[in-house]
PDB file of N, CA and C in Angstrom:
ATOM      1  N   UNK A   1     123.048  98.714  96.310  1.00  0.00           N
ATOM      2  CA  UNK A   1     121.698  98.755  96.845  1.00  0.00           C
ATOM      3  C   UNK A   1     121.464  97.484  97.647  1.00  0.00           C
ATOM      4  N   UNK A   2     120.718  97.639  98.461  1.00  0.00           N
ATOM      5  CA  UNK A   2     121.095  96.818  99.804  1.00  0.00           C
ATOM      6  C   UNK A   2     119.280  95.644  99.391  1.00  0.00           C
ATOM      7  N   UNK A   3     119.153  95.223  99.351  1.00  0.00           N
ATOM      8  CA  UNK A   3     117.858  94.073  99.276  1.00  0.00           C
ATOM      9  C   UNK A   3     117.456  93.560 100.677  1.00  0.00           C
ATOM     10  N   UNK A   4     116.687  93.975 101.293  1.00  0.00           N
ATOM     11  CA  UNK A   4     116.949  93.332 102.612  1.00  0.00           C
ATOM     12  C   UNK A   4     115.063  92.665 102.854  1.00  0.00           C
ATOM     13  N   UNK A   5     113.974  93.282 102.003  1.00  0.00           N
ATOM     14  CA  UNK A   5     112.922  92.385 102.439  1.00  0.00           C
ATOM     15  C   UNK A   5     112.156  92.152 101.623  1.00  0.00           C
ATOM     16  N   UNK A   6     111.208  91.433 101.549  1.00  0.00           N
ATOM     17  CA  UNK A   6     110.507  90.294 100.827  1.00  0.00           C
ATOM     18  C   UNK A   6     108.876  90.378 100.845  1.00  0.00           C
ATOM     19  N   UNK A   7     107.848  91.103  99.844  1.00  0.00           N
ATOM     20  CA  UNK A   7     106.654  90.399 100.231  1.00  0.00           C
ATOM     21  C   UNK A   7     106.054  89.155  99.174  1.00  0.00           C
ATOM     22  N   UNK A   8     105.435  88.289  99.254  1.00  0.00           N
ATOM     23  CA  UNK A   8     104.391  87.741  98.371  1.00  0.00           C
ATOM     24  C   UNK A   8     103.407  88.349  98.009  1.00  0.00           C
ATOM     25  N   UNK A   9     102.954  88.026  96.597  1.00  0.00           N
ATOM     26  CA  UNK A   9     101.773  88.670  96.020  1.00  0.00           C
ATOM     27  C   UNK A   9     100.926  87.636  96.787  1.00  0.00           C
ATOM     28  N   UNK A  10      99.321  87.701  97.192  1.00  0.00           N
ATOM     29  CA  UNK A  10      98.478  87.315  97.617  1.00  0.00           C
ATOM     30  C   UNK A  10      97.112  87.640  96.906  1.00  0.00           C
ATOM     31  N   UNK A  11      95.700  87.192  96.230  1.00  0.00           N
ATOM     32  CA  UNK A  11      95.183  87.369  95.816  1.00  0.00           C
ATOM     33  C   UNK A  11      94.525  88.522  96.532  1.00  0.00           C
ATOM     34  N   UNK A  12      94.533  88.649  97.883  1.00  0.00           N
ATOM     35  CA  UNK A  12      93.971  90.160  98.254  1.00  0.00           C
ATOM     36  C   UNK A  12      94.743  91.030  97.556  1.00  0.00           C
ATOM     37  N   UNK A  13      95.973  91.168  97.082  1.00  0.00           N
ATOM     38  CA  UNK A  13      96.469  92.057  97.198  1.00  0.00           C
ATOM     39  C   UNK A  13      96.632  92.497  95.197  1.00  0.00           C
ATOM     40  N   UNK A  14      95.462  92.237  94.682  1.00  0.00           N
ATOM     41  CA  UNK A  14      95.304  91.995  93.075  1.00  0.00           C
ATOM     42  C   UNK A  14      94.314  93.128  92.807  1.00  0.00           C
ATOM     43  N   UNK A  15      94.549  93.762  91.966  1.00  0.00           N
ATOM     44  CA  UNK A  15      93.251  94.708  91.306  1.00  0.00           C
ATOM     45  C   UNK A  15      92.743  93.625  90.214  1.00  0.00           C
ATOM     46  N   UNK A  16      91.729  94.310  89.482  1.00  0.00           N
ATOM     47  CA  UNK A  16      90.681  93.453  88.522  1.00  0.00           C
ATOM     48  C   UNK A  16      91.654  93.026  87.266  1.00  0.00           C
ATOM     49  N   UNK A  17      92.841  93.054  86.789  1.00  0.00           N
ATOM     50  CA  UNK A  17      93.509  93.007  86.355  1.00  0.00           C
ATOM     51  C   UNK A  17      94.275  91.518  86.291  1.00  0.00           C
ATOM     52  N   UNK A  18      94.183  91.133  87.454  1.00  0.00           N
ATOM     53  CA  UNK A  18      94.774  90.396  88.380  1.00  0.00           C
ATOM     54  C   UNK A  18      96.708  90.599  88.398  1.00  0.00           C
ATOM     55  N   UNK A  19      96.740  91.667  88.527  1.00  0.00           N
ATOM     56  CA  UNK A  19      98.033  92.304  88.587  1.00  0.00           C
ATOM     57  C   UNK A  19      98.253  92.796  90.668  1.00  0.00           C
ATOM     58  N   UNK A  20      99.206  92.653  91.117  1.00  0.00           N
ATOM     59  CA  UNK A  20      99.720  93.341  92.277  1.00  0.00           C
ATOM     60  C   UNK A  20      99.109  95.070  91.942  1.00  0.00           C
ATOM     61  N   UNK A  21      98.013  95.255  92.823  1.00  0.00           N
ATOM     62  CA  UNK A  21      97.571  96.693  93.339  1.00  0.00           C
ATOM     63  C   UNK A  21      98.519  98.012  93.643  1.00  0.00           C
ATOM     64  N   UNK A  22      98.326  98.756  92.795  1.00  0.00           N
ATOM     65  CA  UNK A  22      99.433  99.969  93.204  1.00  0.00           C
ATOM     66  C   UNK A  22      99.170 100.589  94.346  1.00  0.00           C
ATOM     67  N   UNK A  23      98.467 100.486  94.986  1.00  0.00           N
ATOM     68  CA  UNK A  23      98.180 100.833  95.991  1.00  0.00           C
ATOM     69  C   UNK A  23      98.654 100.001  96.994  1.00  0.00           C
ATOM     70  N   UNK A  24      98.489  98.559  97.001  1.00  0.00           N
ATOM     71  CA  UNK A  24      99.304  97.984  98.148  1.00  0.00           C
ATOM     72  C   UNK A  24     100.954  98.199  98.000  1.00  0.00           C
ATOM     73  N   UNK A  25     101.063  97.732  96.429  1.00  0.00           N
ATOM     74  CA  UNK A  25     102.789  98.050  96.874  1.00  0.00           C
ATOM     75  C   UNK A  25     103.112  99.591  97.040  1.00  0.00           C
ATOM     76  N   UNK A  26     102.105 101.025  97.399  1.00  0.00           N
ATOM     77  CA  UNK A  26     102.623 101.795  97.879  1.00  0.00           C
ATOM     78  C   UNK A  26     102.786 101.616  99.366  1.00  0.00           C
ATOM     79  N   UNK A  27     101.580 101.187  99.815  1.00  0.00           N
ATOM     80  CA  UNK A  27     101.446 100.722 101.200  1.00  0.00           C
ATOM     81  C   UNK A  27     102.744  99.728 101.337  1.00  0.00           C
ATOM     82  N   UNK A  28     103.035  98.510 101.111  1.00  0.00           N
ATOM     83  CA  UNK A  28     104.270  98.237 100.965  1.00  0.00           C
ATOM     84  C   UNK A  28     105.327  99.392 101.051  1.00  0.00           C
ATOM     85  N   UNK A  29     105.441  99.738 100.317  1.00  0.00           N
ATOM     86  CA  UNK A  29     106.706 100.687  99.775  1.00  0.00           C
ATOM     87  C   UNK A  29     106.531 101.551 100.980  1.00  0.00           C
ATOM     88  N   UNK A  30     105.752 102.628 101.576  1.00  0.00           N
ATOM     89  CA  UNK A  30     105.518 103.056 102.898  1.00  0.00           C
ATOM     90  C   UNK A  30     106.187 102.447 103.624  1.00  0.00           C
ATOM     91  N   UNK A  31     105.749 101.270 103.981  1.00  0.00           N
ATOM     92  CA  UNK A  31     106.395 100.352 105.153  1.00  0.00           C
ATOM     93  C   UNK A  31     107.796  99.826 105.344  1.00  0.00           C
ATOM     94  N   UNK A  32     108.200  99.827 104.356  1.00  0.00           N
ATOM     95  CA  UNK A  32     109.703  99.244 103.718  1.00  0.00           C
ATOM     96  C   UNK A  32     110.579 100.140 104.228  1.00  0.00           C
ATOM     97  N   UNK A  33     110.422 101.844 103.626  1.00  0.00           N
ATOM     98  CA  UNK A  33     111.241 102.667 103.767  1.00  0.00           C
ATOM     99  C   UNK A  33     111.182 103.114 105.048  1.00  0.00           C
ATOM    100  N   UNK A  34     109.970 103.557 105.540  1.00  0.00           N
ATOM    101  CA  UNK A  34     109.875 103.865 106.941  1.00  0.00           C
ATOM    102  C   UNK A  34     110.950 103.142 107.986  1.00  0.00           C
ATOM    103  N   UNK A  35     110.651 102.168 107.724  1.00  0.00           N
ATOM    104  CA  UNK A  35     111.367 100.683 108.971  1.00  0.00           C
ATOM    105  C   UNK A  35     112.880 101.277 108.678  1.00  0.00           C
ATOM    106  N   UNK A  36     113.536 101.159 106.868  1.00  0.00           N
ATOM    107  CA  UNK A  36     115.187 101.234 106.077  1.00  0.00           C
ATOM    108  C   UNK A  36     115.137 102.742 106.879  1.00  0.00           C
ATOM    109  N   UNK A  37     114.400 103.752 107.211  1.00  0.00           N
ATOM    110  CA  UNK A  37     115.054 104.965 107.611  1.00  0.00           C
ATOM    111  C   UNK A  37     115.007 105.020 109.175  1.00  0.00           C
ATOM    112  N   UNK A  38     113.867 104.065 109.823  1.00  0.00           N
ATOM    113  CA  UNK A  38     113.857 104.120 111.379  1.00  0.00           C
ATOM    114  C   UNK A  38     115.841 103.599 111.850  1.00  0.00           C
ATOM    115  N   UNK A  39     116.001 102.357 111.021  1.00  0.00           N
ATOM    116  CA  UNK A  39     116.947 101.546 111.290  1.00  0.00           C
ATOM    117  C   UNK A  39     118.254 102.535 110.917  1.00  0.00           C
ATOM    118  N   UNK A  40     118.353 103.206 109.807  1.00  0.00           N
ATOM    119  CA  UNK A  40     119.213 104.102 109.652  1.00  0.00           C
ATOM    120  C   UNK A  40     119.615 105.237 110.319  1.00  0.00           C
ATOM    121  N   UNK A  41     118.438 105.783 110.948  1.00  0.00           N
ATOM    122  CA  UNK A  41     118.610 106.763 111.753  1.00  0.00           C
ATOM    123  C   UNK A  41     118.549 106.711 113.338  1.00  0.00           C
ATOM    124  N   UNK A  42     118.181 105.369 113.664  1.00  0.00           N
ATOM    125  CA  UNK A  42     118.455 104.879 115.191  1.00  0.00           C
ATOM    126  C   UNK A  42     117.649 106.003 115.957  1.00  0.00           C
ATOM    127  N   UNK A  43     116.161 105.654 114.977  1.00  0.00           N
ATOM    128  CA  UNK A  43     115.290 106.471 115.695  1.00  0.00           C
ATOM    129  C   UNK A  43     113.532 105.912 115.701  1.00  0.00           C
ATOM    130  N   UNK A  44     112.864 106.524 116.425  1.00  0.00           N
ATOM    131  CA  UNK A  44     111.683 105.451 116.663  1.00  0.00           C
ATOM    132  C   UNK A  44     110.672 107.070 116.191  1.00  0.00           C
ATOM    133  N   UNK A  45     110.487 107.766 115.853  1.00  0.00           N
ATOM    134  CA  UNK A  45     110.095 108.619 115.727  1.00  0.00           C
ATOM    135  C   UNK A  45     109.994 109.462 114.292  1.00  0.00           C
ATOM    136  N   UNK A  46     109.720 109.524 112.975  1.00  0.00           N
ATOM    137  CA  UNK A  46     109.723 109.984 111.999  1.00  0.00           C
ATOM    138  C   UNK A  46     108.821 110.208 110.971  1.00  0.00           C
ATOM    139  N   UNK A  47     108.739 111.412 110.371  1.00  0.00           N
ATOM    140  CA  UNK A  47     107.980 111.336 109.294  1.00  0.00           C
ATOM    141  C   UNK A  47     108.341 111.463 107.912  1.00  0.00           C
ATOM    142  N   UNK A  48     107.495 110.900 107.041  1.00  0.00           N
ATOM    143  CA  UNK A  48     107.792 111.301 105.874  1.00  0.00           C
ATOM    144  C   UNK A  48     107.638 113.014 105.335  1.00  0.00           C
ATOM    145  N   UNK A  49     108.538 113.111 104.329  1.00  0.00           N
ATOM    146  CA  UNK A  49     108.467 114.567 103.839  1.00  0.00           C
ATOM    147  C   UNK A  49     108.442 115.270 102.357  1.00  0.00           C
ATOM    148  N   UNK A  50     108.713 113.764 101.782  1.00  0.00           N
ATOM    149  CA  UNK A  50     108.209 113.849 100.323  1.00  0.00           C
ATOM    150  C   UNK A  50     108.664 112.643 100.140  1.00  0.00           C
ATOM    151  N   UNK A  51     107.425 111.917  98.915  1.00  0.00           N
ATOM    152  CA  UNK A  51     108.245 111.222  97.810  1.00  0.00           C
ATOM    153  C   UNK A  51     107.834 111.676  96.450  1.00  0.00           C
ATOM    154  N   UNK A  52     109.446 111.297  95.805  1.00  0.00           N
ATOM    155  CA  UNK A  52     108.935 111.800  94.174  1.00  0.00           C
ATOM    156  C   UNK A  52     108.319 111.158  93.291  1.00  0.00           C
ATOM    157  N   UNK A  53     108.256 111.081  92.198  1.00  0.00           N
ATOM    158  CA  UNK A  53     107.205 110.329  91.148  1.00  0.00           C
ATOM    159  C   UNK A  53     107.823 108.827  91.827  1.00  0.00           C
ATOM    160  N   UNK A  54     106.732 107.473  91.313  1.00  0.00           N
ATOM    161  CA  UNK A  54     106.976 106.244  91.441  1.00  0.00           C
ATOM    162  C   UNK A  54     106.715 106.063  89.954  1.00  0.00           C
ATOM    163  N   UNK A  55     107.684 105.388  89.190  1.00  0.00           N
ATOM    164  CA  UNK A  55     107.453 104.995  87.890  1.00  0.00           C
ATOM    165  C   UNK A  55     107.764 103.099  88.380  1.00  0.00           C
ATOM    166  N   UNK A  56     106.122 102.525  87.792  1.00  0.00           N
ATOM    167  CA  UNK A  56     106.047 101.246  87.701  1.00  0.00           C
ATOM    168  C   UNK A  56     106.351 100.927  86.351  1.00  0.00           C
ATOM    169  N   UNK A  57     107.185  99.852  86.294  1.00  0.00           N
ATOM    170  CA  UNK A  57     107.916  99.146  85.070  1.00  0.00           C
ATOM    171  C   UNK A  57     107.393  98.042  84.841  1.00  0.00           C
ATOM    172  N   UNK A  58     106.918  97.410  85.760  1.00  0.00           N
ATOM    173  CA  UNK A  58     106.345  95.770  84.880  1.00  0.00           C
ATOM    174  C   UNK A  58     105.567  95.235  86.345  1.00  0.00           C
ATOM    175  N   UNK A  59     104.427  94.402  86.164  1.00  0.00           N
ATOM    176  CA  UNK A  59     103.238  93.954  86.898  1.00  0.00           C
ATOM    177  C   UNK A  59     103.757  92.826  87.567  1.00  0.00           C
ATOM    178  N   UNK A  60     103.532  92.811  88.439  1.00  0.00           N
ATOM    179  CA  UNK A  60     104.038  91.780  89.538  1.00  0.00           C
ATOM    180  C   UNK A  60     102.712  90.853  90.045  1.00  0.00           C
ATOM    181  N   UNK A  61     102.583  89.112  89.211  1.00  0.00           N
ATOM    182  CA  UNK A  61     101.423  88.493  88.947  1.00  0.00           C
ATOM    183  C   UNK A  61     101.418  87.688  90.978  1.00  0.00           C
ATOM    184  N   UNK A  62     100.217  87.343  90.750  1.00  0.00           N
ATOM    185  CA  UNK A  62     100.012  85.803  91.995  1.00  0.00           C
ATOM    186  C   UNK A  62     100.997  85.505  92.544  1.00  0.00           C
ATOM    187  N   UNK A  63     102.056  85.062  93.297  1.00  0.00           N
ATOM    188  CA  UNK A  63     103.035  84.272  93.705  1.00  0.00           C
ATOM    189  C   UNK A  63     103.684  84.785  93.768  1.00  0.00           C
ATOM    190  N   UNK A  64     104.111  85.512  92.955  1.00  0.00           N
ATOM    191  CA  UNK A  64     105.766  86.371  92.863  1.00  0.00           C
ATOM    192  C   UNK A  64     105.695  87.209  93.861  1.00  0.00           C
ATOM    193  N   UNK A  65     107.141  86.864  94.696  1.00  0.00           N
ATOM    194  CA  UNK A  65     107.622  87.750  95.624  1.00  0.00           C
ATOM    195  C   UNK A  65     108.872  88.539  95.133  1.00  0.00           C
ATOM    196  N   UNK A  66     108.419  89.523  95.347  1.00  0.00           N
ATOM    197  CA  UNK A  66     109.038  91.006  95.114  1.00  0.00           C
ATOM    198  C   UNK A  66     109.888  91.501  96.638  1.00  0.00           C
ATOM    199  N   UNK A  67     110.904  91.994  96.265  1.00  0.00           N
ATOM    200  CA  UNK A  67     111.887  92.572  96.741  1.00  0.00           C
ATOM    201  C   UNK A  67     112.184  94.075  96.572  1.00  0.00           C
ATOM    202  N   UNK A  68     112.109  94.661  97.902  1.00  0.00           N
ATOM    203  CA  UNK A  68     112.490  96.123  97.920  1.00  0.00           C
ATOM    204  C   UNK A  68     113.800  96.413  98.006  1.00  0.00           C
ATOM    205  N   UNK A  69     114.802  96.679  97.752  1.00  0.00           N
ATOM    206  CA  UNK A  69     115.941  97.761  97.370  1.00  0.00           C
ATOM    207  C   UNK A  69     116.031  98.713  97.661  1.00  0.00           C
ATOM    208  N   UNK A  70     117.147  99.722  99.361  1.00  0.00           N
ATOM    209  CA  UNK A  70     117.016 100.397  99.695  1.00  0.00           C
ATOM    210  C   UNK A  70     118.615 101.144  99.560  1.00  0.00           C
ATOM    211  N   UNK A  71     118.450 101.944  99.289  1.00  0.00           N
ATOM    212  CA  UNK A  71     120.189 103.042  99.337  1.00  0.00           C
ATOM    213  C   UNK A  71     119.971 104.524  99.772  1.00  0.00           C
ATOM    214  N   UNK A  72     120.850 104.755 100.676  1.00  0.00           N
ATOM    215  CA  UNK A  72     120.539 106.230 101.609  1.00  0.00           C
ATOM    216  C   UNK A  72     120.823 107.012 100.348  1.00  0.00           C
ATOM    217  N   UNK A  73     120.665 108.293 100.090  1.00  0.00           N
ATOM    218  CA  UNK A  73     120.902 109.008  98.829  1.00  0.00           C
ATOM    219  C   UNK A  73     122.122 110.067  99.704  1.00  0.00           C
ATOM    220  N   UNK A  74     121.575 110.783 100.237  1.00  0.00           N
ATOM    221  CA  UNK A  74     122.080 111.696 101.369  1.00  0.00           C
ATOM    222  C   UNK A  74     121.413 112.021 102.781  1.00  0.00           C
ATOM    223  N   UNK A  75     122.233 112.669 103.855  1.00  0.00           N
ATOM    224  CA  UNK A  75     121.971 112.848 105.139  1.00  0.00           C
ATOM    225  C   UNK A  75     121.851 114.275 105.463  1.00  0.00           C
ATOM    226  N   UNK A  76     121.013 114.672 105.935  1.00  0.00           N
ATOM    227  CA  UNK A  76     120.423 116.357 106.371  1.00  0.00           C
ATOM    228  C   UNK A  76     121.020 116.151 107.728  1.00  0.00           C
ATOM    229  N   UNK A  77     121.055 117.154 108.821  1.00  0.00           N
ATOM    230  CA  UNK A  77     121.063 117.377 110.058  1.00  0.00           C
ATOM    231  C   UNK A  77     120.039 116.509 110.721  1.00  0.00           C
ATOM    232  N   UNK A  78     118.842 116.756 110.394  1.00  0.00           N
ATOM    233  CA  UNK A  78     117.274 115.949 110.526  1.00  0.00           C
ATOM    234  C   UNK A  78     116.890 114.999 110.024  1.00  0.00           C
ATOM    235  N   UNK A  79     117.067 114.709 108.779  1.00  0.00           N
ATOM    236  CA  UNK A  79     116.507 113.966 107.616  1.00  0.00           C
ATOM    237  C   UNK A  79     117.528 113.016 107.020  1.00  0.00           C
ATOM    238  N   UNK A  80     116.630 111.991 106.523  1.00  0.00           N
ATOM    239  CA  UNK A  80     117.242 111.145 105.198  1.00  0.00           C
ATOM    240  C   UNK A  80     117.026 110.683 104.586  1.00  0.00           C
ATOM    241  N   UNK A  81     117.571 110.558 103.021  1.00  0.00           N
ATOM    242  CA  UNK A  81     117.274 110.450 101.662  1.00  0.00           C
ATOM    243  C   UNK A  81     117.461 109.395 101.225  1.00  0.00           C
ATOM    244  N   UNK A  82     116.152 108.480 100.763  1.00  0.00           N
ATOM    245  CA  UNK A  82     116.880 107.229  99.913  1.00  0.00           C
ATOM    246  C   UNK A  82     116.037 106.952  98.833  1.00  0.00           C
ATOM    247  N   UNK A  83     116.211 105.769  97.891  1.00  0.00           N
ATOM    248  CA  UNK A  83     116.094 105.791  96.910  1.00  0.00           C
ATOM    249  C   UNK A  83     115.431 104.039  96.864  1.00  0.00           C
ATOM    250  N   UNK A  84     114.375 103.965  96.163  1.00  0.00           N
ATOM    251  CA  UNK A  84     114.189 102.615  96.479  1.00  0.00           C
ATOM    252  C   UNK A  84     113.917 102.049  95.124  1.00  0.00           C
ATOM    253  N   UNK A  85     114.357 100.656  95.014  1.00  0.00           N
ATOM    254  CA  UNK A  85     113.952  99.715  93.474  1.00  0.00           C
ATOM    255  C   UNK A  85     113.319  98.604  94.349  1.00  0.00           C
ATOM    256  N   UNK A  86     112.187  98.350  93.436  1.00  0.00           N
ATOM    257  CA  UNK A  86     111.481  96.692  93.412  1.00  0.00           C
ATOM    258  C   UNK A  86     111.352  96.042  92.569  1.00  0.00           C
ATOM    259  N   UNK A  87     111.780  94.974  92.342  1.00  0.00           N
ATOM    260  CA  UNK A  87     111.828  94.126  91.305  1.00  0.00           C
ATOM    261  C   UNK A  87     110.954  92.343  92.224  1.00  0.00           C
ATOM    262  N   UNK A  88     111.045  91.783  90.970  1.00  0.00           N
ATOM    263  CA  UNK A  88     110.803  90.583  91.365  1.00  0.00           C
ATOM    264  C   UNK A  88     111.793  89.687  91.727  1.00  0.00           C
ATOM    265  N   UNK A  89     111.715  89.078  92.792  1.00  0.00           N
ATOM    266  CA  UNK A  89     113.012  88.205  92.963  1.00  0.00           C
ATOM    267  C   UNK A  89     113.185  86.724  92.092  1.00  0.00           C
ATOM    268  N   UNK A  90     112.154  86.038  91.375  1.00  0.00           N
ATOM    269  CA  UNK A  90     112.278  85.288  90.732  1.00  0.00           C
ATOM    270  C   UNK A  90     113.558  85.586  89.593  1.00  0.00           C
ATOM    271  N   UNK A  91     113.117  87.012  88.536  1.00  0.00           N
ATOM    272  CA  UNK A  91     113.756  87.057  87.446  1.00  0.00           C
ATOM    273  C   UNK A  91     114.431  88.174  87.742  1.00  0.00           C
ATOM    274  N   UNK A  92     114.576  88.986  88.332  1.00  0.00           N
ATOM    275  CA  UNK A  92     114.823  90.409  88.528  1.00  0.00           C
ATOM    276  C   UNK A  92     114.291  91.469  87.772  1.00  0.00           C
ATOM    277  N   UNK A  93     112.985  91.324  87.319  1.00  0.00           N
ATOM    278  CA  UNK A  93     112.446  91.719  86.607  1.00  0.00           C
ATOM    279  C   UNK A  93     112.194  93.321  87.765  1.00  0.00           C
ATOM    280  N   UNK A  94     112.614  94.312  87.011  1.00  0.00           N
ATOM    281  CA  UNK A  94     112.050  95.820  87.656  1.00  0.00           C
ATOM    282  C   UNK A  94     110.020  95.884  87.695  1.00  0.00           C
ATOM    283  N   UNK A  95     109.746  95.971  89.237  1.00  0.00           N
ATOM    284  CA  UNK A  95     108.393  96.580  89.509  1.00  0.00           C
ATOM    285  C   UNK A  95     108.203  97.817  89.611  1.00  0.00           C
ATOM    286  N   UNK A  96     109.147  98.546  90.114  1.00  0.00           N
ATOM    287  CA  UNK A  96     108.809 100.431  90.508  1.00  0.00           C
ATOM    288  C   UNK A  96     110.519 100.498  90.970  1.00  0.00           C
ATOM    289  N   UNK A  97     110.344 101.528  91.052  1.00  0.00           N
ATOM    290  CA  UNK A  97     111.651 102.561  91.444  1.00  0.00           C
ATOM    291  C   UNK A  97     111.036 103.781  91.727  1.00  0.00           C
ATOM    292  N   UNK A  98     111.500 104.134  92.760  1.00  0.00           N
ATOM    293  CA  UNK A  98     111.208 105.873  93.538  1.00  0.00           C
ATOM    294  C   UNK A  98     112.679 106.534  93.046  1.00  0.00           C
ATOM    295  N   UNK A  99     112.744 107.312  92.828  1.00  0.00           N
ATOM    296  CA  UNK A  99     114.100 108.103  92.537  1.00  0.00           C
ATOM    297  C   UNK A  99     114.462 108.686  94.380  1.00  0.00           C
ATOM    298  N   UNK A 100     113.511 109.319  94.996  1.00  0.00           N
ATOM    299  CA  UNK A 100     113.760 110.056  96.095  1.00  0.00           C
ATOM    300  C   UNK A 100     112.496 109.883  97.207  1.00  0.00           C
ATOM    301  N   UNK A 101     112.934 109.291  98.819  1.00  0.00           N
ATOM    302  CA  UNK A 101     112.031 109.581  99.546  1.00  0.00           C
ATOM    303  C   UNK A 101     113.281 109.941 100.935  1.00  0.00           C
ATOM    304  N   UNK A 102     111.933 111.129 101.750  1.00  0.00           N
ATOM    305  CA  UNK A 102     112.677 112.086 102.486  1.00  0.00           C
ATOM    306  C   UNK A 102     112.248 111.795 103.953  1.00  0.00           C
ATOM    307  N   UNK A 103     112.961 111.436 104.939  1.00  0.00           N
ATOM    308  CA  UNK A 103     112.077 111.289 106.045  1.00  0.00           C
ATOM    309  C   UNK A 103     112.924 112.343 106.773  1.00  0.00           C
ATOM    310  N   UNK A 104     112.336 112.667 108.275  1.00  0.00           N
ATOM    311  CA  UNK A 104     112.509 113.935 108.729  1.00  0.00           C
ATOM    312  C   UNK A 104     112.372 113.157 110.326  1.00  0.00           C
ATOM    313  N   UNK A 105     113.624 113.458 111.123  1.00  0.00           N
ATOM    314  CA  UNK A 105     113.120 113.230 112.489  1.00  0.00           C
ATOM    315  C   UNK A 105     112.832 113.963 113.302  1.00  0.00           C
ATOM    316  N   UNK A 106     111.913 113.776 113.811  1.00  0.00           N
ATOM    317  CA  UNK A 106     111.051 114.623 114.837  1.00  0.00           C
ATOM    318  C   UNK A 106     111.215 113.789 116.285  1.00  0.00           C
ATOM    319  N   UNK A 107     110.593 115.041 117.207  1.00  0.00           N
ATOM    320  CA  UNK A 107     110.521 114.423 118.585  1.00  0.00           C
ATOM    321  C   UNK A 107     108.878 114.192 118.639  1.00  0.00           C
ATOM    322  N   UNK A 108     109.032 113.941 120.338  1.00  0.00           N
ATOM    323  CA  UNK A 108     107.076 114.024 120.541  1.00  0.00           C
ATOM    324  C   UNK A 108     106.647 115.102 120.148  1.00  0.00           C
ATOM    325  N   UNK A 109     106.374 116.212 119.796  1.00  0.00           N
ATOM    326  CA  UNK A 109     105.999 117.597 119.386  1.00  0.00           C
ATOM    327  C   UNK A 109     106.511 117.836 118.219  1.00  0.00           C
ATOM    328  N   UNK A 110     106.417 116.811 117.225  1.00  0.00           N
ATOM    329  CA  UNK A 110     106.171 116.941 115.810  1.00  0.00           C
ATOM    330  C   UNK A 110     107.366 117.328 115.135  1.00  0.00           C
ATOM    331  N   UNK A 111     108.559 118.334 115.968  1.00  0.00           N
ATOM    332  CA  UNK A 111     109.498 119.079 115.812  1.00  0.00           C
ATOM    333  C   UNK A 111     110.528 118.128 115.187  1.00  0.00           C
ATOM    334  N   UNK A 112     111.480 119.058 113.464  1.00  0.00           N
ATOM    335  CA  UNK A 112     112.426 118.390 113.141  1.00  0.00           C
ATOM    336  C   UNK A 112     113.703 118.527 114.758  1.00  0.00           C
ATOM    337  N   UNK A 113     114.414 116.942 114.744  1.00  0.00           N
ATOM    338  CA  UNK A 113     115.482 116.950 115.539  1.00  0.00           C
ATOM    339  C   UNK A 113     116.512 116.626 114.932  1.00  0.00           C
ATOM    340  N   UNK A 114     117.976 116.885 115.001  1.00  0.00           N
ATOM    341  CA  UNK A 114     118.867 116.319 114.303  1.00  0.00           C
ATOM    342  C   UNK A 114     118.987 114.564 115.163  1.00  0.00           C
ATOM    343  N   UNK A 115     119.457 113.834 114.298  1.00  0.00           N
ATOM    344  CA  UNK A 115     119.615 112.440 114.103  1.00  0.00           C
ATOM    345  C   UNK A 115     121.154 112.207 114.822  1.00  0.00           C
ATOM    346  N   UNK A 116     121.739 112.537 114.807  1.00  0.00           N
ATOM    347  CA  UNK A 116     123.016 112.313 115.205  1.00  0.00           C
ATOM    348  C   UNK A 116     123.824 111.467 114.027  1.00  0.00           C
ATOM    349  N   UNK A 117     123.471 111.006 112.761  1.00  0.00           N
ATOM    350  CA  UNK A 117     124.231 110.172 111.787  1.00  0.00           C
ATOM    351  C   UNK A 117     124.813 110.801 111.158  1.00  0.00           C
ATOM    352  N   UNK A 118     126.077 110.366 111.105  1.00  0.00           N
ATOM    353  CA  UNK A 118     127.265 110.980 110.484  1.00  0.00           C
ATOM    354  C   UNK A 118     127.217 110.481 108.896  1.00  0.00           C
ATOM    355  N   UNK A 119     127.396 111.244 108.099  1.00  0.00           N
ATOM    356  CA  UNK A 119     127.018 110.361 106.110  1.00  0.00           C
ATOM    357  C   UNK A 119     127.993 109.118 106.120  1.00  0.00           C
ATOM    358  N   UNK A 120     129.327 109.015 106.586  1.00  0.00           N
ATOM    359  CA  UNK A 120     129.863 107.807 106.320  1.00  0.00           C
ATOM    360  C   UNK A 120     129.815 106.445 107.275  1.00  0.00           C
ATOM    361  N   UNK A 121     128.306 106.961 108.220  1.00  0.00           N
ATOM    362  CA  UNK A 121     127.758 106.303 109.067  1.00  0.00           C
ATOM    363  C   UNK A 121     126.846 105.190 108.051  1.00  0.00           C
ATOM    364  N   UNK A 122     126.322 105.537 107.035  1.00  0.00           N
ATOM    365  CA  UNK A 122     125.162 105.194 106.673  1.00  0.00           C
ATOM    366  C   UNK A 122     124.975 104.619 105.959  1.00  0.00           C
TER     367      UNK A 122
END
């Protein structure tokens, strides 16, 4: 599993808890994979097409910067599958894990296109 980016917790980014917001690190997590599948698929154009459950494992406080974890799962004609872990980079403490998210390339007209990536491309 490939580690390639980094956010800081920021007090905006805290529910009343003062825990990291599941909601930003979905927004996070959105952004992460989007970019890991634009870059994978050498495409500027894509949507998402499912993700499966997110099971959060442990609260990610003030300061701690967390690290996303990206691995292609498999390659469709159109689409591709990966799998993401976040942990904290201090301890490696696990934040969430997605088992499965699906992106789908499309052209301007919304339409799936094949990608041209070969699986031992990826």
């Amino acid at each position: 599993m490939e580690y390639s980016s980094r956010h800081i917790v920021k007090p905006i980014d805290l529910n009343s808890e003062k825990n990291l917001c599941c909601g930003q690190l979905l927004n996070w997590l959105n952004e992460e994979t989007s970019l890991f599948a634009r870059c994978e698929m050498h495409s500027k154009l894509l949507m998402a097409k499912l993700v499966s459950e997110i099971n959060f494992m442990s609260p990610a406080k003030l300061g701690d910067v967390i690290e996303f974890g990206m691995e292609v799962i498999s390659l469709g004609q159109s689409s591709i599958t990966l799998r993401c872990k976040v942990r904290n980079s201090f301890n490696n403490a696990p934040v969430a894990f997605v088992d499965k998210v699906v992106f789908v390339n499309i052209n301007e007209r919304g339409l799936p296109v094949p990608h041209g990536v070969r699986a031992n491309a990826a």
